[in-house]
C-alpha atoms as a PDB file:
ATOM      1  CA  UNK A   1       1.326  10.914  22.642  1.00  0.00           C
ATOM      2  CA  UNK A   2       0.746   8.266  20.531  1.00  0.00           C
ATOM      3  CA  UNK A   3      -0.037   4.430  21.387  1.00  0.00           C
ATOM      4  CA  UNK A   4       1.847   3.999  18.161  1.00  0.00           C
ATOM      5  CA  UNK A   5       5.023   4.774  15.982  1.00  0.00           C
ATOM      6  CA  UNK A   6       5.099   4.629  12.664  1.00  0.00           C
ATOM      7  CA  UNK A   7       7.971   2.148  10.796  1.00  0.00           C
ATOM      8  CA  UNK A   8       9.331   1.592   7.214  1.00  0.00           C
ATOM      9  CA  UNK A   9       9.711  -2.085   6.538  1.00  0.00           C
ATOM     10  CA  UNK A  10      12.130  -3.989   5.701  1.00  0.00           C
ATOM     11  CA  UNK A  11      12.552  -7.922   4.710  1.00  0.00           C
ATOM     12  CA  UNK A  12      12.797  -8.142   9.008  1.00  0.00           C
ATOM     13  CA  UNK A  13       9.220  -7.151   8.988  1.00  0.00           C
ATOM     14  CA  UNK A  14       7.699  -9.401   5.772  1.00  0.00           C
ATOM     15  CA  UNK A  15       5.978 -11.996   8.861  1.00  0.00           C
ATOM     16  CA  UNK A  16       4.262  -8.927  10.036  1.00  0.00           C
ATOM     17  CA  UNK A  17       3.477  -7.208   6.649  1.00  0.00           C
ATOM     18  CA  UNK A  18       2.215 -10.457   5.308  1.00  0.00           C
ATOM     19  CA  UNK A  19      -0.047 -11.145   8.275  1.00  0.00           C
ATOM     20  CA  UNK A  20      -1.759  -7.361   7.688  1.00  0.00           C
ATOM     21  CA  UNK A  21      -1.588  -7.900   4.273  1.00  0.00           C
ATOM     22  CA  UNK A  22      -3.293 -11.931   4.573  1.00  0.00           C
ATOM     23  CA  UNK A  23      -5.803  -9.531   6.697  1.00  0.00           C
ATOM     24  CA  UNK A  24      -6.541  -7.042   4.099  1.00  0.00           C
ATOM     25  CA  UNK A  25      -6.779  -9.680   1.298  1.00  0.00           C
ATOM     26  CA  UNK A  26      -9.248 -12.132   3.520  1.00  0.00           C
ATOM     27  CA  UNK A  27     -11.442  -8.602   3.767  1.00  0.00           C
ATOM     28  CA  UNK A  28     -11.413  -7.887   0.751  1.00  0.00           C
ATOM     29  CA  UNK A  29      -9.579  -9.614  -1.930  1.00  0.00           C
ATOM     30  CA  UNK A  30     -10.969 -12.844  -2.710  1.00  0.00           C
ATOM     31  CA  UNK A  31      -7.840 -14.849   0.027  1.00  0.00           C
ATOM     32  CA  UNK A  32      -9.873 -18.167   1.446  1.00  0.00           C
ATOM     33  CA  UNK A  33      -8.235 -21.356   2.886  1.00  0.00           C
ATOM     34  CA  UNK A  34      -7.781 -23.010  -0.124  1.00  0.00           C
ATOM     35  CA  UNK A  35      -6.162 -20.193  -2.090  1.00  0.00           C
ATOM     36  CA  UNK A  36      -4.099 -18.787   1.016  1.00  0.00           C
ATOM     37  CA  UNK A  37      -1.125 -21.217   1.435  1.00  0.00           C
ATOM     38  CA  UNK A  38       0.025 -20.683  -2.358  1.00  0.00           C
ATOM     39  CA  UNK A  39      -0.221 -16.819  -1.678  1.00  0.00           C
ATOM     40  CA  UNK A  40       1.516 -16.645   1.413  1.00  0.00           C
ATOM     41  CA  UNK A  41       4.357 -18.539  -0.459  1.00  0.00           C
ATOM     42  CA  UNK A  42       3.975 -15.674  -3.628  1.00  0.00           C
ATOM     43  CA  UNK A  43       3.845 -12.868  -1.199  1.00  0.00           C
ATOM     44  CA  UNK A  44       6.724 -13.778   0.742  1.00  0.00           C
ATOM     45  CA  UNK A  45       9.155 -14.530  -2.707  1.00  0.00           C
ATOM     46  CA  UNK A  46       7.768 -11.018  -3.868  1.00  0.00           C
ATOM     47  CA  UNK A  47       8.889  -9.411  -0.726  1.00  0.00           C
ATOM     48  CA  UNK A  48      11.982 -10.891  -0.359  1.00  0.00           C
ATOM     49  CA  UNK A  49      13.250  -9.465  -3.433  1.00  0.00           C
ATOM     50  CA  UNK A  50      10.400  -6.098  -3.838  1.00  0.00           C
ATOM     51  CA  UNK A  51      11.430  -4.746  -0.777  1.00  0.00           C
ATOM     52  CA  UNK A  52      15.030  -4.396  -0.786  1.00  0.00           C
ATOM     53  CA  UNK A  53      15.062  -3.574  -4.744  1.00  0.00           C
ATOM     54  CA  UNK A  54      13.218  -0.690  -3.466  1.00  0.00           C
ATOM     55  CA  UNK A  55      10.047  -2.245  -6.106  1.00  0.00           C
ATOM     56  CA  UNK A  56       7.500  -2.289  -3.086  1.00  0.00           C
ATOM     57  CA  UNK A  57       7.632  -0.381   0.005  1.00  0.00           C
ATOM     58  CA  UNK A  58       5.370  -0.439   2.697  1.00  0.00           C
ATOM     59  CA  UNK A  59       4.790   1.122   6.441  1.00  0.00           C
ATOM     60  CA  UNK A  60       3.496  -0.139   9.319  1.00  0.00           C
ATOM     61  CA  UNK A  61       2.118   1.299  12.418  1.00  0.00           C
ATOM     62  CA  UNK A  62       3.548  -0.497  15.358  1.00  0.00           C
ATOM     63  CA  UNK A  63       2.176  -0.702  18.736  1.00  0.00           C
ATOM     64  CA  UNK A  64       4.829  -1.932  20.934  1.00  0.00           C
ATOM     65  CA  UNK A  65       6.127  -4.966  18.596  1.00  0.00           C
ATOM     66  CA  UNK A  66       2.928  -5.678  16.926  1.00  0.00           C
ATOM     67  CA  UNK A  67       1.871  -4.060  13.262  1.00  0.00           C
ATOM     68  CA  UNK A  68      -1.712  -2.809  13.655  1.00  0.00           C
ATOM     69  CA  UNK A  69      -1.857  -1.139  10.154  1.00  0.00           C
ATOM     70  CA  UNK A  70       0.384  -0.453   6.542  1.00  0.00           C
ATOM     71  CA  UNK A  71       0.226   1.362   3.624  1.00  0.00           C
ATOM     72  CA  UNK A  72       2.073  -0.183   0.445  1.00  0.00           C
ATOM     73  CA  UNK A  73       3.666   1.966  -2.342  1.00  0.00           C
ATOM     74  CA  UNK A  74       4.681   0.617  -5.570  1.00  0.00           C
ATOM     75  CA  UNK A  75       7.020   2.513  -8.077  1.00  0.00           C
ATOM     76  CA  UNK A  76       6.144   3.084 -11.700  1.00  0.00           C
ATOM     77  CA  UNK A  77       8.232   4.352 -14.079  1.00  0.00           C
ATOM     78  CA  UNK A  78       6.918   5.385 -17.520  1.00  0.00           C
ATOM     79  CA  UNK A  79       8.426   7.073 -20.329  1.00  0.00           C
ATOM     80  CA  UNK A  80       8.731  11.111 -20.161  1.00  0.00           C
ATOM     81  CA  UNK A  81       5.782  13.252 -21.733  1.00  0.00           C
ATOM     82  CA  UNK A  82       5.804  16.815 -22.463  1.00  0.00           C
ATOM     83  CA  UNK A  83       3.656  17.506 -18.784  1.00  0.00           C
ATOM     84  CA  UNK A  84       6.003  15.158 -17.192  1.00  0.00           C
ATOM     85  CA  UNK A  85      10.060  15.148 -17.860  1.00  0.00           C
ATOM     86  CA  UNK A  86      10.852  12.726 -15.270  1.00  0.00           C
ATOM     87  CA  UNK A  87       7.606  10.230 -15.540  1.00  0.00           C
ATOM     88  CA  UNK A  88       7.908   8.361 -12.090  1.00  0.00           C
ATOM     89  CA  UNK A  89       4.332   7.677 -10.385  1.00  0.00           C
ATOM     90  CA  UNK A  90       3.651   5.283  -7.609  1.00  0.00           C
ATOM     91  CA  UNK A  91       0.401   2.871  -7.171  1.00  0.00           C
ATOM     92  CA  UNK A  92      -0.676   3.015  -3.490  1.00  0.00           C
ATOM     93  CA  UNK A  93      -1.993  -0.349  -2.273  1.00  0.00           C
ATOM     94  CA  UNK A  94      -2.151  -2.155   0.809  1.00  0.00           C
ATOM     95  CA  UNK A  95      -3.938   0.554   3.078  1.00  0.00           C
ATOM     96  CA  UNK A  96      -5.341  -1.341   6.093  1.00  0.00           C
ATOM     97  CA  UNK A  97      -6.158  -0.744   9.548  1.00  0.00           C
ATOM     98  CA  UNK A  98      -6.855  -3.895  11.850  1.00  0.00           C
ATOM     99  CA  UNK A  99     -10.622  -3.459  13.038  1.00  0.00           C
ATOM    100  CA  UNK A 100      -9.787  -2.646  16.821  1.00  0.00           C
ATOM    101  CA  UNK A 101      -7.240   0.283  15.681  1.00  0.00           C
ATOM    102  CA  UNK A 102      -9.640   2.195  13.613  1.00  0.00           C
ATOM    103  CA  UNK A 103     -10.257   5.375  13.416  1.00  0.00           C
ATOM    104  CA  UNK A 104      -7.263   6.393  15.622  1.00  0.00           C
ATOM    105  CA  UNK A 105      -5.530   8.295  12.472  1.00  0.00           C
ATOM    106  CA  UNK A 106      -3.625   5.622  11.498  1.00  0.00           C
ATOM    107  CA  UNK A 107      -4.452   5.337   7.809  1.00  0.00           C
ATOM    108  CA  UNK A 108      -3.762   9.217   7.477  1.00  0.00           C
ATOM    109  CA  UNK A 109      -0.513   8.924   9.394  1.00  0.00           C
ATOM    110  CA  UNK A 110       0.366   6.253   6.775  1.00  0.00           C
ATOM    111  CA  UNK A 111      -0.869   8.399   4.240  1.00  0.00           C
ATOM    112  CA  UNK A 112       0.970  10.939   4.930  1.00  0.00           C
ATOM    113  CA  UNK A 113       4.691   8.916   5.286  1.00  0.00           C
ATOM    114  CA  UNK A 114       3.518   7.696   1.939  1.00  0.00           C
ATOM    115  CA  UNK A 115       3.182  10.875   0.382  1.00  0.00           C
ATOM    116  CA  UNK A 116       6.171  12.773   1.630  1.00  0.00           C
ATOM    117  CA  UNK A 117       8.017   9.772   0.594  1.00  0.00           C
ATOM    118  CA  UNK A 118       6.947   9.827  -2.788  1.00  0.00           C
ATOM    119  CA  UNK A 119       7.457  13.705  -2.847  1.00  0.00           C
ATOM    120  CA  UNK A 120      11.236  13.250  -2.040  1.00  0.00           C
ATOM    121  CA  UNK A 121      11.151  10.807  -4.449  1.00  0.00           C
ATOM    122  CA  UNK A 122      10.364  12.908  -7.305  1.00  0.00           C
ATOM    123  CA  UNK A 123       6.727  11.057  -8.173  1.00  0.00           C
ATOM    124  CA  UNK A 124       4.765  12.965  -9.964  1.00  0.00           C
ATOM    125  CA  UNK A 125       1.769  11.578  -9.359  1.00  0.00           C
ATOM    126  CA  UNK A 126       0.062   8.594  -6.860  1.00  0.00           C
ATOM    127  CA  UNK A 127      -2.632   6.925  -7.929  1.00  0.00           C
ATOM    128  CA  UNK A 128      -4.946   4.256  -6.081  1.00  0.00           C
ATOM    129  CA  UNK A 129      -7.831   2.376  -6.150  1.00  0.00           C
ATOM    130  CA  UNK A 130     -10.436   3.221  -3.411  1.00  0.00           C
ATOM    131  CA  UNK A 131     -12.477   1.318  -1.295  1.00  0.00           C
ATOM    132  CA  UNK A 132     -15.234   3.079   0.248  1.00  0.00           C
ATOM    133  CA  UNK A 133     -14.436   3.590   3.745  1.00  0.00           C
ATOM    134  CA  UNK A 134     -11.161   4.789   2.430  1.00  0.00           C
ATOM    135  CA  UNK A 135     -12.239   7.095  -0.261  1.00  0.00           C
ATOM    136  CA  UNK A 136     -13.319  10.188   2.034  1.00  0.00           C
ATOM    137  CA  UNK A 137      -9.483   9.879   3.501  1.00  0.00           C
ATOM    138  CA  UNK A 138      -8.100  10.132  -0.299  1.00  0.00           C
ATOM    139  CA  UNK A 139     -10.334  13.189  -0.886  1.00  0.00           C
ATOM    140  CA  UNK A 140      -9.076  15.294   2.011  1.00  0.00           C
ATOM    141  CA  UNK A 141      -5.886  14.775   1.187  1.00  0.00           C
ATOM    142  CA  UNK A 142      -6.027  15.697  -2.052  1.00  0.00           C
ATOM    143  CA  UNK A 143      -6.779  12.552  -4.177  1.00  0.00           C
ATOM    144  CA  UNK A 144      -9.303  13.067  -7.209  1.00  0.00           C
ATOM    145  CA  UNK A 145     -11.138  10.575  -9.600  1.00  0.00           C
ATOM    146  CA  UNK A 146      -9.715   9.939 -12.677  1.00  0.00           C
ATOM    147  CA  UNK A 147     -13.012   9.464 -15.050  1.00  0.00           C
ATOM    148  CA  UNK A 148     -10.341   8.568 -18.268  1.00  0.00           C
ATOM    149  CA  UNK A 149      -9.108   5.507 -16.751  1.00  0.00           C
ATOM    150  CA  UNK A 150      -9.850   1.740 -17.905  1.00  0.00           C
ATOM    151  CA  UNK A 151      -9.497  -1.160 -16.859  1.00  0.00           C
ATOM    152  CA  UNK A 152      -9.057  -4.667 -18.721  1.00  0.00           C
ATOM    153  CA  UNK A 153      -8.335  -8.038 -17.502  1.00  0.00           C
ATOM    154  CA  UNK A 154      -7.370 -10.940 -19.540  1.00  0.00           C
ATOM    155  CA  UNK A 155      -9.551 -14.345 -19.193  1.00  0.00           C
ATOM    156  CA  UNK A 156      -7.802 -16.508 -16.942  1.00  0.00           C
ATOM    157  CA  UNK A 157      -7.835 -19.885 -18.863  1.00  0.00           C
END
């Protein structure tokens, strides 16, 4: 059995999905002390209104009443192509693991609440943007690159 369960989240949960997610972004996103009060205050207005609008949801694994990892799912909805009536995708984001629960199968628990989710859904298709300890995960369960892709990024003035 299990040390862990895990949880959808709802706005009860944004302390605990903002302290992974503060994690995460400290890791590997560029948070420091100067820039992390504003986007605590961003994160939690987002999730307040994301997560019950169903715009944003995320899972935790909990051990006992603490969150020790989350996965993050974002719906997109683009207009229908011939390969693709319906057109609804989702953008996976937020995959993190605190250090002293890895490599438990936590991430691919995640994972895979993620993915049935989005199957029931009616997505189409998830896409993501790898890290490298992540990326062998993706592969197994069936993620592929996606060499057509760009990216741009307007100047911040």
């Amino acid at each position: 059995m299990n040390a862990w369960r895990i949880h959808k989240a709802g706005v009860d949960d944004i302390d605990e999905v903002i302290r992974l997610r503060r994690e995460l972004m400290r890791q590997f996103g560029g948070l420091t002390d100067a820039n992390a009060a504003a986007w605590e205050e961003a994160a939690r207005r987002h999730l307040l209104k994301a997560l019950p609008e169903g715009r944003f949801h995320v899972w935790l694994a909990m051990a006992g009443t603490e969150a020790v990892a989350c996965s993050g799912l974002v719906p997109f909805e683009r207009p229908p192509a011939a390969s693709d009536l319906g057109g609804l995708e989702g953008y996976v984001l937020n995959m993190y693991t605190a250090p002293a629960w890895r490599g438990r199968g936590l991430a691919r628990a995640l994972l895979a609440e993620l993915m049935a989710f989005a199957r029931e859904a009616g997505m189409s298709k998830l896409w993501l943007h790898a890290s490298e300890d992540g990326r062998p995960l993706y592969e197994k369960v069936g993620f592929a690159p996606e060499p057509t892709a760009l990216e741009w990024k307007p100047e911040r003035h």
